[in-house]
N, C-alpha and C. Protein backbone atom coordinates (compact mmCIF):
# COMPACT_ATOMS: atom_id res chain seq x y z
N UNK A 1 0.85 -1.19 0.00
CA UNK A 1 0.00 0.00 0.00
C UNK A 1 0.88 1.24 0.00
N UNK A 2 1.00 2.32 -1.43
CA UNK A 2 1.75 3.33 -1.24
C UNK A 2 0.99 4.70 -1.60
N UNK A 3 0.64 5.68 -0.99
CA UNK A 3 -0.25 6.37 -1.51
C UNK A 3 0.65 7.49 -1.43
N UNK A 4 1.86 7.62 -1.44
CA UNK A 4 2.66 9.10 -1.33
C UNK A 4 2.54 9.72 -2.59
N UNK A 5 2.43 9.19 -3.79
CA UNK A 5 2.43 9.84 -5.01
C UNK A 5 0.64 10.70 -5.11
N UNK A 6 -0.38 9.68 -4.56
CA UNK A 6 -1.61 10.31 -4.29
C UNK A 6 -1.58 11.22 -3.60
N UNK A 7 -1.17 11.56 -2.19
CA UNK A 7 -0.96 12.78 -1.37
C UNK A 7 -0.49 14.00 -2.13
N UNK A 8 1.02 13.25 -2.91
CA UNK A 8 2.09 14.55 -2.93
C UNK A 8 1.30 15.44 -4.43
N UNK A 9 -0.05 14.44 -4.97
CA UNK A 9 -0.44 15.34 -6.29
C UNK A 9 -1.36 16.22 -5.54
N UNK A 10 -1.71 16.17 -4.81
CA UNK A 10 -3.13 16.59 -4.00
C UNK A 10 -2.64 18.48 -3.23
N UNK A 11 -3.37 19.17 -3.51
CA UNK A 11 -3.49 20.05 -2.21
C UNK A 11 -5.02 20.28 -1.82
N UNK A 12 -4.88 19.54 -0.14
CA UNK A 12 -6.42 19.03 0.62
C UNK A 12 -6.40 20.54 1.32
N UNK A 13 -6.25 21.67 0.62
CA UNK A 13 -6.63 22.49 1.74
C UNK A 13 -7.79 23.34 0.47
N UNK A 14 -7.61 22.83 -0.85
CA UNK A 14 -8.47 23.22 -2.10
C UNK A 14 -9.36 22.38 -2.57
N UNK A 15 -9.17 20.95 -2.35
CA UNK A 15 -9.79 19.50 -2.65
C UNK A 15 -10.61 19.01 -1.38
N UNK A 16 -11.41 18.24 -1.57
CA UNK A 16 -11.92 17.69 -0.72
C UNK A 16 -12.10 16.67 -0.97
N UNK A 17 -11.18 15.93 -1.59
CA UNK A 17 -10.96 14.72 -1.70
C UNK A 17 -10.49 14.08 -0.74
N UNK A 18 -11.04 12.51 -0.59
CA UNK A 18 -10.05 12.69 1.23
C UNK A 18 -8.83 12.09 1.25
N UNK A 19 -8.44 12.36 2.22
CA UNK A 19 -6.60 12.06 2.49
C UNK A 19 -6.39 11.12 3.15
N UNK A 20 -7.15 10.51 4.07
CA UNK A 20 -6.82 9.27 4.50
C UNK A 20 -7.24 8.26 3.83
N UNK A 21 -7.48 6.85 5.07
CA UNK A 21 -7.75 5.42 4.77
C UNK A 21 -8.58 4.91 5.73
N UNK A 22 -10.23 4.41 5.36
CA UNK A 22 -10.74 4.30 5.98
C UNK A 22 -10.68 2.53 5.97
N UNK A 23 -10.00 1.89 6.20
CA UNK A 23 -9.99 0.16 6.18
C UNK A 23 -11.52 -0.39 6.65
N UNK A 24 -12.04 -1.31 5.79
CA UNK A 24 -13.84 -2.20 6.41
C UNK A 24 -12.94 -3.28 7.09
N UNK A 25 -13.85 -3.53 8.11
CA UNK A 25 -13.47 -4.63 8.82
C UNK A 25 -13.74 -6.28 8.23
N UNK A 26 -12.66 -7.22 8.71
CA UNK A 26 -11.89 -8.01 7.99
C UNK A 26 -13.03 -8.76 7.71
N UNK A 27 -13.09 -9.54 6.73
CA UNK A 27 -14.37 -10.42 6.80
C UNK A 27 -15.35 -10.11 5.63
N UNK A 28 -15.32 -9.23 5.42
CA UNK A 28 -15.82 -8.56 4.49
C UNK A 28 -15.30 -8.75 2.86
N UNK A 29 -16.26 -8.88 1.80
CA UNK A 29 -15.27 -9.19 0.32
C UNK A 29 -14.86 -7.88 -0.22
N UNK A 30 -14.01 -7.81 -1.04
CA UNK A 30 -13.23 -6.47 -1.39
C UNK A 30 -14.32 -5.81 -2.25
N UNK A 31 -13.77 -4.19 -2.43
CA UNK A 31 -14.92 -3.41 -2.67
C UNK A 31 -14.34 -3.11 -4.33
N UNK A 32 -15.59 -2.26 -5.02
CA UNK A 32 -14.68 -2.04 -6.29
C UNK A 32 -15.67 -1.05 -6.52
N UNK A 33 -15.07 0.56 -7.51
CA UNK A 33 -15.70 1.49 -7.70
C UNK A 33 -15.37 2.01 -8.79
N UNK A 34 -16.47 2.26 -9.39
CA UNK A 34 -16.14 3.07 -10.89
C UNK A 34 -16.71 4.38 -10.81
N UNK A 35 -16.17 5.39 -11.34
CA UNK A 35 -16.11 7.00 -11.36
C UNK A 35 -15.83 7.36 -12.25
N UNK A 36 -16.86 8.29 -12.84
CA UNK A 36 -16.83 8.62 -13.98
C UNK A 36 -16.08 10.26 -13.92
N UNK A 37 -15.00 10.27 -14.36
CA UNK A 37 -14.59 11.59 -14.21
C UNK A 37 -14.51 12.40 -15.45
N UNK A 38 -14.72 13.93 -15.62
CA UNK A 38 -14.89 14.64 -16.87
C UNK A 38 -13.98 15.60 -15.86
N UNK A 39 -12.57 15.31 -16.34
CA UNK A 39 -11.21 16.18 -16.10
C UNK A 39 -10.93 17.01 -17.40
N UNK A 40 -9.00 17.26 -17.49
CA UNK A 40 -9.01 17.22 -19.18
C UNK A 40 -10.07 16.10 -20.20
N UNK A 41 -10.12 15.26 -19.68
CA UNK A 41 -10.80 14.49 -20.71
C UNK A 41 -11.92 13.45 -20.02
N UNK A 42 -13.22 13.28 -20.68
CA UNK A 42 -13.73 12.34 -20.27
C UNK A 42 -13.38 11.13 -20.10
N UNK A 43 -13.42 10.28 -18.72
CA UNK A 43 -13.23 8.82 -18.88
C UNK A 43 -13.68 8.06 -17.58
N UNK A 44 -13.34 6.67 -17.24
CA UNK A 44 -14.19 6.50 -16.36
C UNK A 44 -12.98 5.83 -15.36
N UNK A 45 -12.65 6.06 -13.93
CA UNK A 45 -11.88 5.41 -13.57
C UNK A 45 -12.32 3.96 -12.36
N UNK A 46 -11.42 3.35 -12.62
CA UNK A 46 -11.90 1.69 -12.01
C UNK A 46 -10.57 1.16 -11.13
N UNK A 47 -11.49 0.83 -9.79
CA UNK A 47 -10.92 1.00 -9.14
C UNK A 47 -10.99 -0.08 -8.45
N UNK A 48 -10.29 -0.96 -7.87
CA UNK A 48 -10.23 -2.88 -6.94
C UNK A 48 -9.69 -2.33 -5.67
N UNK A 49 -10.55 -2.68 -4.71
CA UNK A 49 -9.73 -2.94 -3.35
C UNK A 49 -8.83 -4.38 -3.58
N UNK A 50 -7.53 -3.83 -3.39
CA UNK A 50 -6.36 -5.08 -3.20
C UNK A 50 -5.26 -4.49 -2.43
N UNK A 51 -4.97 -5.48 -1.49
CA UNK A 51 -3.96 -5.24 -0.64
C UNK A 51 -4.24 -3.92 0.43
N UNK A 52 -5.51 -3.66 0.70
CA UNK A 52 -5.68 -2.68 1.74
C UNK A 52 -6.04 -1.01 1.24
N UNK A 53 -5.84 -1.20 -0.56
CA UNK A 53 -5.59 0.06 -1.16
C UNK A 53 -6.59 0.26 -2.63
N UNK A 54 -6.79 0.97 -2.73
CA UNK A 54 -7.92 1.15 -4.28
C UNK A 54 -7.00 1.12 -5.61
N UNK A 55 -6.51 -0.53 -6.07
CA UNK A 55 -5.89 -0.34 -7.43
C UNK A 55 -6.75 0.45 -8.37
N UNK A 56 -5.94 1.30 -8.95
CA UNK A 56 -6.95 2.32 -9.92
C UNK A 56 -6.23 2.51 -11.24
N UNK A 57 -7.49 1.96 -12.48
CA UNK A 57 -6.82 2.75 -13.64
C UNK A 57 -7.94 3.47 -14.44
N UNK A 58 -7.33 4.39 -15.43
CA UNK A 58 -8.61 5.08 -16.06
C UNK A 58 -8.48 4.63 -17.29
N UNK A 59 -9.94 4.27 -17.97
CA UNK A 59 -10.28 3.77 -18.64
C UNK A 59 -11.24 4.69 -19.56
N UNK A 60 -10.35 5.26 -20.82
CA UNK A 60 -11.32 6.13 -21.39
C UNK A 60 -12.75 6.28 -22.05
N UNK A 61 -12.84 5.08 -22.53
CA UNK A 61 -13.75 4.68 -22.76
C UNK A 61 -14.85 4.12 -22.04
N UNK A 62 -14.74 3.66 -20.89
CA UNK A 62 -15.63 2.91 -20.46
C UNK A 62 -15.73 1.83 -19.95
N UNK A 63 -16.09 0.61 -18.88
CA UNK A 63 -16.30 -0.58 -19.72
C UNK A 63 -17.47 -0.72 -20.19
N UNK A 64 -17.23 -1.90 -20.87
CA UNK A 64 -17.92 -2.84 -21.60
C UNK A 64 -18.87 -4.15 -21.08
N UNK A 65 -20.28 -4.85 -22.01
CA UNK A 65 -20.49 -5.39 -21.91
C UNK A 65 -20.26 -6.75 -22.89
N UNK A 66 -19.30 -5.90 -23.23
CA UNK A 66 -19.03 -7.14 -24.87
C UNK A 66 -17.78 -7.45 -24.61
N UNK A 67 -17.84 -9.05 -24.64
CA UNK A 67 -16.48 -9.87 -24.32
C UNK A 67 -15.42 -9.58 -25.51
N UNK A 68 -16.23 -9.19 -26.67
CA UNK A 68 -15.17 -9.16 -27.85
C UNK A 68 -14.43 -7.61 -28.15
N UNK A 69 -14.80 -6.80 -26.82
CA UNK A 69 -14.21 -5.33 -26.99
C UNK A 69 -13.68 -5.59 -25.67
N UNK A 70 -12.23 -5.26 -25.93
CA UNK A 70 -10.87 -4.88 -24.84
C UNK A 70 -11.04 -3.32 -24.70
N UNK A 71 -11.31 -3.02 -23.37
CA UNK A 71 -10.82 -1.19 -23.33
C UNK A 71 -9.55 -1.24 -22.68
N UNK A 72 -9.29 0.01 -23.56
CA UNK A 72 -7.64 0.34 -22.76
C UNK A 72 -7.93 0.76 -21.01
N UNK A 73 -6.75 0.19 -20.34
CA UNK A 73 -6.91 0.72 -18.87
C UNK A 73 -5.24 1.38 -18.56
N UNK A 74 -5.60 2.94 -17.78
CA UNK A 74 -4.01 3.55 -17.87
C UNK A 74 -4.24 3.47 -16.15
N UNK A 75 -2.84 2.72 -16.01
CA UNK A 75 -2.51 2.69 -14.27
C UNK A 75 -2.14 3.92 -13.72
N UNK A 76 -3.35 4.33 -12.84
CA UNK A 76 -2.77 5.53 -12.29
C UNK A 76 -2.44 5.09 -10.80
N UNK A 77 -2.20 6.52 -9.68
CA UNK A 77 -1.91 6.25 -8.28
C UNK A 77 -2.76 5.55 -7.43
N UNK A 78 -2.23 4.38 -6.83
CA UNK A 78 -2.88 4.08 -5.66
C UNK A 78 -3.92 5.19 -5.07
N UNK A 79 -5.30 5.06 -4.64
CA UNK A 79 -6.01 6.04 -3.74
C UNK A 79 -6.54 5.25 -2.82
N UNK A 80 -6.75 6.28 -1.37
CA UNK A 80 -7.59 5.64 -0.14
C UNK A 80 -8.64 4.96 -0.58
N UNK A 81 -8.95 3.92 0.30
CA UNK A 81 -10.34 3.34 0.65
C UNK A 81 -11.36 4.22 0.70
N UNK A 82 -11.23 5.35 1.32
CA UNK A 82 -12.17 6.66 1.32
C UNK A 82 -12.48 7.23 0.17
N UNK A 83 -11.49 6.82 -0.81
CA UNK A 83 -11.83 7.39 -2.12
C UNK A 83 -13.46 6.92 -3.05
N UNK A 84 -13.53 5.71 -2.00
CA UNK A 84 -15.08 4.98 -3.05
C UNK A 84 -15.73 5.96 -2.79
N UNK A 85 -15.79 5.95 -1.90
CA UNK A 85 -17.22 7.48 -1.85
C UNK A 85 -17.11 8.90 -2.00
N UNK A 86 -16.50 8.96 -2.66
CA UNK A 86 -16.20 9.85 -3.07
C UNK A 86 -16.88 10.89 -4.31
N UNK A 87 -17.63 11.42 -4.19
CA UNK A 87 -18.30 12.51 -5.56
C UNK A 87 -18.61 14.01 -5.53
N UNK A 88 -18.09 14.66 -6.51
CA UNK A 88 -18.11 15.65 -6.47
C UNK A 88 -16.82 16.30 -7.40
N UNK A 89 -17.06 17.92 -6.74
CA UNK A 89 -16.31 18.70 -8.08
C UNK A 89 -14.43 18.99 -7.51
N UNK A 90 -13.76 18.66 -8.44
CA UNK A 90 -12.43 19.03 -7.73
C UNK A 90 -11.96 20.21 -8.41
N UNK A 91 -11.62 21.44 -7.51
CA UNK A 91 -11.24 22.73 -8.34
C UNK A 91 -10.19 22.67 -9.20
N UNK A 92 -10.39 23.68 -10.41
CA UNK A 92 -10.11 23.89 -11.27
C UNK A 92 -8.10 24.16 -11.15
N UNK A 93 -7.47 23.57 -11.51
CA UNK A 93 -6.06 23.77 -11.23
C UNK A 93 -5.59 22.41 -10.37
N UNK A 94 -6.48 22.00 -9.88
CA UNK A 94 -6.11 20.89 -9.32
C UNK A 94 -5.84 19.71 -9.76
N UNK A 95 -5.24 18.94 -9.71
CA UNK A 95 -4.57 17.38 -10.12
C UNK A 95 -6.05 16.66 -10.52
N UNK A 96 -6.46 16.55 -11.84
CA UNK A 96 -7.38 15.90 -11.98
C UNK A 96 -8.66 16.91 -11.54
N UNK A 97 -8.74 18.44 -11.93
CA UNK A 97 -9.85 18.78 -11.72
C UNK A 97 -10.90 18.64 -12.81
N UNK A 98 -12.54 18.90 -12.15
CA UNK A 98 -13.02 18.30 -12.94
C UNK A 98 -14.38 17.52 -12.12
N UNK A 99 -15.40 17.05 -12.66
CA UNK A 99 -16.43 16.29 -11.36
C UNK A 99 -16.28 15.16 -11.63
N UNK A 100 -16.26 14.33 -10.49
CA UNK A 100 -16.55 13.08 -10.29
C UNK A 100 -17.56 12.52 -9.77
N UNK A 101 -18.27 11.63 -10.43
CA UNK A 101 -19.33 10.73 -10.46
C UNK A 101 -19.16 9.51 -9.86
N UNK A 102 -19.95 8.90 -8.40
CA UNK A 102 -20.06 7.30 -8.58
C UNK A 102 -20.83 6.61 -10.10
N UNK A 103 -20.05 6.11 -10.44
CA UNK A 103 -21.33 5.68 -11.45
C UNK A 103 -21.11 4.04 -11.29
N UNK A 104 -20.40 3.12 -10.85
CA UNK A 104 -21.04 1.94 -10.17
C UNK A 104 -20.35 1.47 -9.18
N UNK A 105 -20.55 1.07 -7.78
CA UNK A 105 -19.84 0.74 -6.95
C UNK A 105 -20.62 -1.16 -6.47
N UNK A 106 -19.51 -1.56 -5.80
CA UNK A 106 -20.29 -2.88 -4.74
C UNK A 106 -19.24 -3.42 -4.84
N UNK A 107 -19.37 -4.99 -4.58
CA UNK A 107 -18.18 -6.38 -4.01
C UNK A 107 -17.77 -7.06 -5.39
N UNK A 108 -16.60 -7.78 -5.22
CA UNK A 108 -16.05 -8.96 -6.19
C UNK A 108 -15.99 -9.57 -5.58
N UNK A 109 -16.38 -10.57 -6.46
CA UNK A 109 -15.07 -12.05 -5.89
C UNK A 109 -13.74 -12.39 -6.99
N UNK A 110 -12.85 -12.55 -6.43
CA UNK A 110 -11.47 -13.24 -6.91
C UNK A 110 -11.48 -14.58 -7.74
N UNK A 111 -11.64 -14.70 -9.01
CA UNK A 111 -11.70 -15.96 -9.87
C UNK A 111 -10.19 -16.59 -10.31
N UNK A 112 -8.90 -16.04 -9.82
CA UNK A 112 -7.96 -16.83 -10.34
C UNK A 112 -7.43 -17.06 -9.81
N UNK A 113 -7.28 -18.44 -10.60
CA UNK A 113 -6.45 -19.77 -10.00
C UNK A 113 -5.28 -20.04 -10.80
N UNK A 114 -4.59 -20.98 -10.28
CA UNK A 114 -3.77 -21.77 -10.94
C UNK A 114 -4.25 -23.15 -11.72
N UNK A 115 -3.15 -23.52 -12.38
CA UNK A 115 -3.09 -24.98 -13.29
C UNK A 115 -3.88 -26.28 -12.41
N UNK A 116 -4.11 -26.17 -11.24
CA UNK A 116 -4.49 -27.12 -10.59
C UNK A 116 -5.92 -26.45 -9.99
N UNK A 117 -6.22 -25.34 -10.33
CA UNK A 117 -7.28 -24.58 -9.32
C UNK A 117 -7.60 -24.26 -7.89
N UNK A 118 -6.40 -24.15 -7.77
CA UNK A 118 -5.89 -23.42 -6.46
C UNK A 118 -6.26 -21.91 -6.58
N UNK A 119 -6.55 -21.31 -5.57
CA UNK A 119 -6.65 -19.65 -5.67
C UNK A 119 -5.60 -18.78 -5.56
N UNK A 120 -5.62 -17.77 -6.52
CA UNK A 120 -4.27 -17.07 -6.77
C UNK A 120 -4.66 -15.48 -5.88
N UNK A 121 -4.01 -15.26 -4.98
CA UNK A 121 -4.41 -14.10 -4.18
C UNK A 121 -4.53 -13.05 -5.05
N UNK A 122 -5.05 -11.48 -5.05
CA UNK A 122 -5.71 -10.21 -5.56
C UNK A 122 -4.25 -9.57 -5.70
N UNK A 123 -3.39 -10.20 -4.37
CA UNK A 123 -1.83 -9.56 -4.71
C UNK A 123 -1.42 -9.88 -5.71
N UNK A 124 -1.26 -11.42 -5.38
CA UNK A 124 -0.61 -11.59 -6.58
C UNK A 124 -0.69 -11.84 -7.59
N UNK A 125 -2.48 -12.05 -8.46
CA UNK A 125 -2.76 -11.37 -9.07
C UNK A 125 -2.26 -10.19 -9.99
N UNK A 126 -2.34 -9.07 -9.66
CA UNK A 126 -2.10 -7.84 -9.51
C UNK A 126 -0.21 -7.91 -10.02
N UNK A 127 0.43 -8.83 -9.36
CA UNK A 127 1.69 -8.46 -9.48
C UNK A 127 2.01 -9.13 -11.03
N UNK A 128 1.25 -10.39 -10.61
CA UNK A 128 1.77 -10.72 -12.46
C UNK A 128 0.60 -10.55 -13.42
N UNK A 129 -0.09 -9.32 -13.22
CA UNK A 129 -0.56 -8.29 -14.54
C UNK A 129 -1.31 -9.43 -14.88
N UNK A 130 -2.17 -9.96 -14.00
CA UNK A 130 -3.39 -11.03 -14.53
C UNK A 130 -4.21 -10.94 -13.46
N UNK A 131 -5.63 -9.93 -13.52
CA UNK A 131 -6.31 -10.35 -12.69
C UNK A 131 -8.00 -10.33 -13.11
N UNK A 132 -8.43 -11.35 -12.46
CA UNK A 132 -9.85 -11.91 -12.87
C UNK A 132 -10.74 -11.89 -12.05
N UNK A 133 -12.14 -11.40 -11.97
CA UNK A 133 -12.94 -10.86 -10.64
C UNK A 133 -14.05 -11.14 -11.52
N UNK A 134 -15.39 -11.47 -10.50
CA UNK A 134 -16.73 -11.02 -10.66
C UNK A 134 -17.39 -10.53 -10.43
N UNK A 135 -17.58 -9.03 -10.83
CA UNK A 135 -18.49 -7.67 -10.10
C UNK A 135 -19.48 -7.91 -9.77
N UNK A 136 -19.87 -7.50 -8.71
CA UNK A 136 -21.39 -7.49 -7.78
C UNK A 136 -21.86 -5.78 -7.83
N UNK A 137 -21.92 -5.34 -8.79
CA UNK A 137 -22.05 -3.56 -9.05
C UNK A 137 -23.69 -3.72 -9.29
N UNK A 138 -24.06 -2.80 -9.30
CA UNK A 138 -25.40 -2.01 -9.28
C UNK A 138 -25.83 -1.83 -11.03
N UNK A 139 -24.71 -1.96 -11.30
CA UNK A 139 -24.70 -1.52 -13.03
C UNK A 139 -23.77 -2.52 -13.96
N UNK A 140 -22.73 -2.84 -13.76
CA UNK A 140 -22.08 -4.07 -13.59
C UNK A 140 -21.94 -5.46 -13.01
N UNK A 141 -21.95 -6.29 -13.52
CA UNK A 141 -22.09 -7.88 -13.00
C UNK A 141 -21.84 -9.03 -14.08
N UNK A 142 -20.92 -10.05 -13.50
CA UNK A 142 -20.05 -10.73 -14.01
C UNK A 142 -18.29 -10.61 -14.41
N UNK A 143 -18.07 -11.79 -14.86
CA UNK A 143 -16.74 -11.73 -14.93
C UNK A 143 -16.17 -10.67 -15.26
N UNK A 144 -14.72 -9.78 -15.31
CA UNK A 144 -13.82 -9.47 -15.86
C UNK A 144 -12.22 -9.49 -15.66
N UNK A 145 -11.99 -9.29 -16.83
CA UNK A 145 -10.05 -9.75 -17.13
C UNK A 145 -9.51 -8.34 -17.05
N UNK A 146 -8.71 -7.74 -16.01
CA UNK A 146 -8.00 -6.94 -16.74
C UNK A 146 -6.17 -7.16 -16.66
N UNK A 147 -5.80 -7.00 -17.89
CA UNK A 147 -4.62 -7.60 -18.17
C UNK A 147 -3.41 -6.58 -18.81
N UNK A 148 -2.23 -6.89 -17.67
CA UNK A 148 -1.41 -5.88 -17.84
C UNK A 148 -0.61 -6.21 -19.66
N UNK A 149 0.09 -5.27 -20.24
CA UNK A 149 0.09 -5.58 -21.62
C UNK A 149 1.56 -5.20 -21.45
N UNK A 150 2.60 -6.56 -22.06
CA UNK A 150 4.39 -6.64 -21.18
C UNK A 150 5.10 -6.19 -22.25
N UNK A 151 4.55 -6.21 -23.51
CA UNK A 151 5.59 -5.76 -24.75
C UNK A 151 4.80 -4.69 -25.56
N UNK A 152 5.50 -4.34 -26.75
CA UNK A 152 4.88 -3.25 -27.49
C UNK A 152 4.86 -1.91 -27.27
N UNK A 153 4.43 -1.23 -28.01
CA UNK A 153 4.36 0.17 -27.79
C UNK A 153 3.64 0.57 -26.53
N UNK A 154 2.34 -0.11 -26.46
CA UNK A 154 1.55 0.31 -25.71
C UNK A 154 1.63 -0.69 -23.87
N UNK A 155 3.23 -1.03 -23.63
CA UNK A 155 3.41 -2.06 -22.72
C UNK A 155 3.52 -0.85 -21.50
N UNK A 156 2.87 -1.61 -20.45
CA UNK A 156 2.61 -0.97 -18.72
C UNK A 156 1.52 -0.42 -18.96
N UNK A 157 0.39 -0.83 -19.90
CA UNK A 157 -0.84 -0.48 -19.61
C UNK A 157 -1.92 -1.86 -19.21
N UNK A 158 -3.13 -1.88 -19.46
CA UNK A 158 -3.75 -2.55 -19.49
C UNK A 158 -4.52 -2.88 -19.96
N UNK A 159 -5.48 -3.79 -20.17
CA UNK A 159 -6.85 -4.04 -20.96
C UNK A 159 -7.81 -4.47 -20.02
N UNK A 160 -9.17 -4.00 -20.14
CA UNK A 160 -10.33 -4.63 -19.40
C UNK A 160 -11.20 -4.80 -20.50
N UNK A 161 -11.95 -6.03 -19.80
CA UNK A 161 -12.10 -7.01 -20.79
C UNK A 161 -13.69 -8.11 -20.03
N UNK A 162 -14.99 -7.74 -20.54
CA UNK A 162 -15.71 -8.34 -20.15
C UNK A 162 -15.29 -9.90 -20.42
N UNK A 163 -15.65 -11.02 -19.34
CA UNK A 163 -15.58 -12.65 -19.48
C UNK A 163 -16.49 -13.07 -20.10
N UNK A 164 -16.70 -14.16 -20.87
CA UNK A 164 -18.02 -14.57 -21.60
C UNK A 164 -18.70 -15.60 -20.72
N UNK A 165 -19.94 -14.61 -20.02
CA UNK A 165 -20.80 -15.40 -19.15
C UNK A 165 -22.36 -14.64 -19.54
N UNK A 166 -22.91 -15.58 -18.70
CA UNK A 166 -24.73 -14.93 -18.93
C UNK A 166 -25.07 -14.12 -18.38
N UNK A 167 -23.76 -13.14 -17.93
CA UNK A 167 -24.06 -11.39 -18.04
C UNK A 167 -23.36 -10.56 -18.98
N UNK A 168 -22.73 -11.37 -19.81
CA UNK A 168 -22.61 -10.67 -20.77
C UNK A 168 -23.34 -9.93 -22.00
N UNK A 169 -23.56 -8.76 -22.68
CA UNK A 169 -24.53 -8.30 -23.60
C UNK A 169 -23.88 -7.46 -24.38
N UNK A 170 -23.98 -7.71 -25.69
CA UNK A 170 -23.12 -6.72 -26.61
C UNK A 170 -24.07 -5.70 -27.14
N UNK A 171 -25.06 -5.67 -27.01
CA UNK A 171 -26.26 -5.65 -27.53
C UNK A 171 -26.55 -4.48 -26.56
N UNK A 172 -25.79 -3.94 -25.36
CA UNK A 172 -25.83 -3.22 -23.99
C UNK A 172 -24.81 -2.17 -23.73
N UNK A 173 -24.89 -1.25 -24.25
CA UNK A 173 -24.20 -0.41 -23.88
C UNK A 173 -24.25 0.50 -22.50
N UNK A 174 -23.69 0.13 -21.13
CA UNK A 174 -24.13 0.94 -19.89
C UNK A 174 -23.96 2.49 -20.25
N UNK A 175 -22.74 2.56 -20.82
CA UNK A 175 -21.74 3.80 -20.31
C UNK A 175 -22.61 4.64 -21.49
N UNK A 176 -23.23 4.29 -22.52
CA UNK A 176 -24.01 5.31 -23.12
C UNK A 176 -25.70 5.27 -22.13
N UNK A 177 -25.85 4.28 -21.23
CA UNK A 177 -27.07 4.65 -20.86
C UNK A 177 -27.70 4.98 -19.65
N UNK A 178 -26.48 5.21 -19.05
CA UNK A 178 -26.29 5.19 -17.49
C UNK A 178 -25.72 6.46 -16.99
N UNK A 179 -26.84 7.30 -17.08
CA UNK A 179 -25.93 8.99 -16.70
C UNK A 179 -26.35 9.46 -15.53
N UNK A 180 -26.51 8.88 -14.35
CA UNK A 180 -26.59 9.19 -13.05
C UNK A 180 -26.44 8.73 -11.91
N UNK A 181 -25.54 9.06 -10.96
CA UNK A 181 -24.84 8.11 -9.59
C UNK A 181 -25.76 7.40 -9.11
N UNK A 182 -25.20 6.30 -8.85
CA UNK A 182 -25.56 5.20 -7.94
C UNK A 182 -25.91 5.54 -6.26
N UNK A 183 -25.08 6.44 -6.26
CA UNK A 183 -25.31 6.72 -4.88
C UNK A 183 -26.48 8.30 -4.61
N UNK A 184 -26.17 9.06 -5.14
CA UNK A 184 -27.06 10.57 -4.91
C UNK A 184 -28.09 10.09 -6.09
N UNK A 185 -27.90 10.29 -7.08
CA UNK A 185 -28.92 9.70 -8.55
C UNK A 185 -28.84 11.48 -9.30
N UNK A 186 -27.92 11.85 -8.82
CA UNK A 186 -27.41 13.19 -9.62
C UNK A 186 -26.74 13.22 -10.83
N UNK A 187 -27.03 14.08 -12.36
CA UNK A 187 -26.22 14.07 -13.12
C UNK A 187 -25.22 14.43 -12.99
N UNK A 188 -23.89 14.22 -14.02
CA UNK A 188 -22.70 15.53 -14.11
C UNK A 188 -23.00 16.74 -13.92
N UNK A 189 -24.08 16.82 -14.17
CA UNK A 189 -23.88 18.91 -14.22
C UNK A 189 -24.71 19.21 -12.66
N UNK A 190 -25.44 18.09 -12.20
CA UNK A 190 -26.07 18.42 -10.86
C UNK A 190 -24.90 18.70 -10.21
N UNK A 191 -23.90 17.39 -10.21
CA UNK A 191 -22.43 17.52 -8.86
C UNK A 191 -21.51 18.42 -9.61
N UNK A 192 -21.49 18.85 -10.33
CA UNK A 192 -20.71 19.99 -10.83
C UNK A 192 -21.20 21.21 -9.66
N UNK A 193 -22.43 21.06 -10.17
CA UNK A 193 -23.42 22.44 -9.53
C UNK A 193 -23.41 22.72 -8.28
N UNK A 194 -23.09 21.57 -7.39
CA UNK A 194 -23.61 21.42 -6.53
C UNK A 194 -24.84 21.19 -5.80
N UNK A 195 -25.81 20.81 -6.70
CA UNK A 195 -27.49 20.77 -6.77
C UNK A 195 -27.29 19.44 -5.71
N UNK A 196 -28.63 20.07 -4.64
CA UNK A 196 -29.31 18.65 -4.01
C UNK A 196 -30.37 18.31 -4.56
């Protein structure tokens, strides 16, 4: 868990983004949150509780419900646990200003194994750029792959990647039809606004 690069982009005396780590008690399955942010650029960022910390990458596009479309995923900084709940507007000049949206949050479970089907921990997972989950989201549900990419031009990024199961739908586009938080049920321009 390293969040110094998250801190050192941050000034919390302009942001209200939060600065700590709020840890759920043990027992509990890991959390996962998607946020739709309209910074310099629209995109949506996705985020795994692993190892105590919110792995996060942004994903410009979206995901997907179609197993046969890979979206690009760019690894950004570790952020707090506090960060899931997180929505609202970050001022203008700031690291990533811009509003942020819940737009799907809830639980996974951990689907990879090894050659024998043994379970492969979220760490380590994560470390060898292979990890496989099944979202329990509000808007999302079922498998996904996202997979670190080791050669090429486009290597130290990633791909996410719906699994082919009977939640899969190509036929389903969320991210064109889904324009209001999960949690408040506010548009972009409401939490921009600040509107209750």
């Amino acid at each position: 868990m390293n969040q110094d690069e998250y801190q050192a982009k941050r000034d919390f005396k302009r942001t209200n983004e939060p600065q700590g780590n709020t840890l759920k008690k043990d027992g509990h399955p890991p959390i996962f949150v998607i946020q739709k942010h309209d910074a310099s650029t629209l995109h949506y960022d996705f985020r795994l509780e692993i190892g105590g910390t919110l792995k996060s990458w942004a994903v410009p596009k979206g995901p997907s419900n179609d197993p046969a479309i890979k979206r690009m995923a760019i690894p950004t900084e570790d952020h707090p646990m506090d960060y899931a709940w997180f929505e609202g507007p970050i001022p203008e000049g700031e690291y990533g200003g811009g509003t942020v949206m819940i737009w799907d949050k809830g639980s996974f479970d951990n689907l990879k194994t090894d050659k024998e089907g043994n379970k492969i921990s979220l760490e380590d997972s994560y470390e060898q750029g292979n990890v496989e989950i099944f979202l329990k989201g509000e808007r999302l549900r079922g498998g996904y792959a996202i997979i670190k990419m080791k050669s090429g031009r486009m290597a130290g990024n990633w791909l996410l990647t719906k699994m082919k199961d009977e939640h899969a739908n190509p036929d389903f586009d969320p991210v064109k039809t889904a324009n209001r938080s999960v949690v408040s049920g506010k548009t972009m321009e409401e939490i921009a606004k600040g509107m209750n």
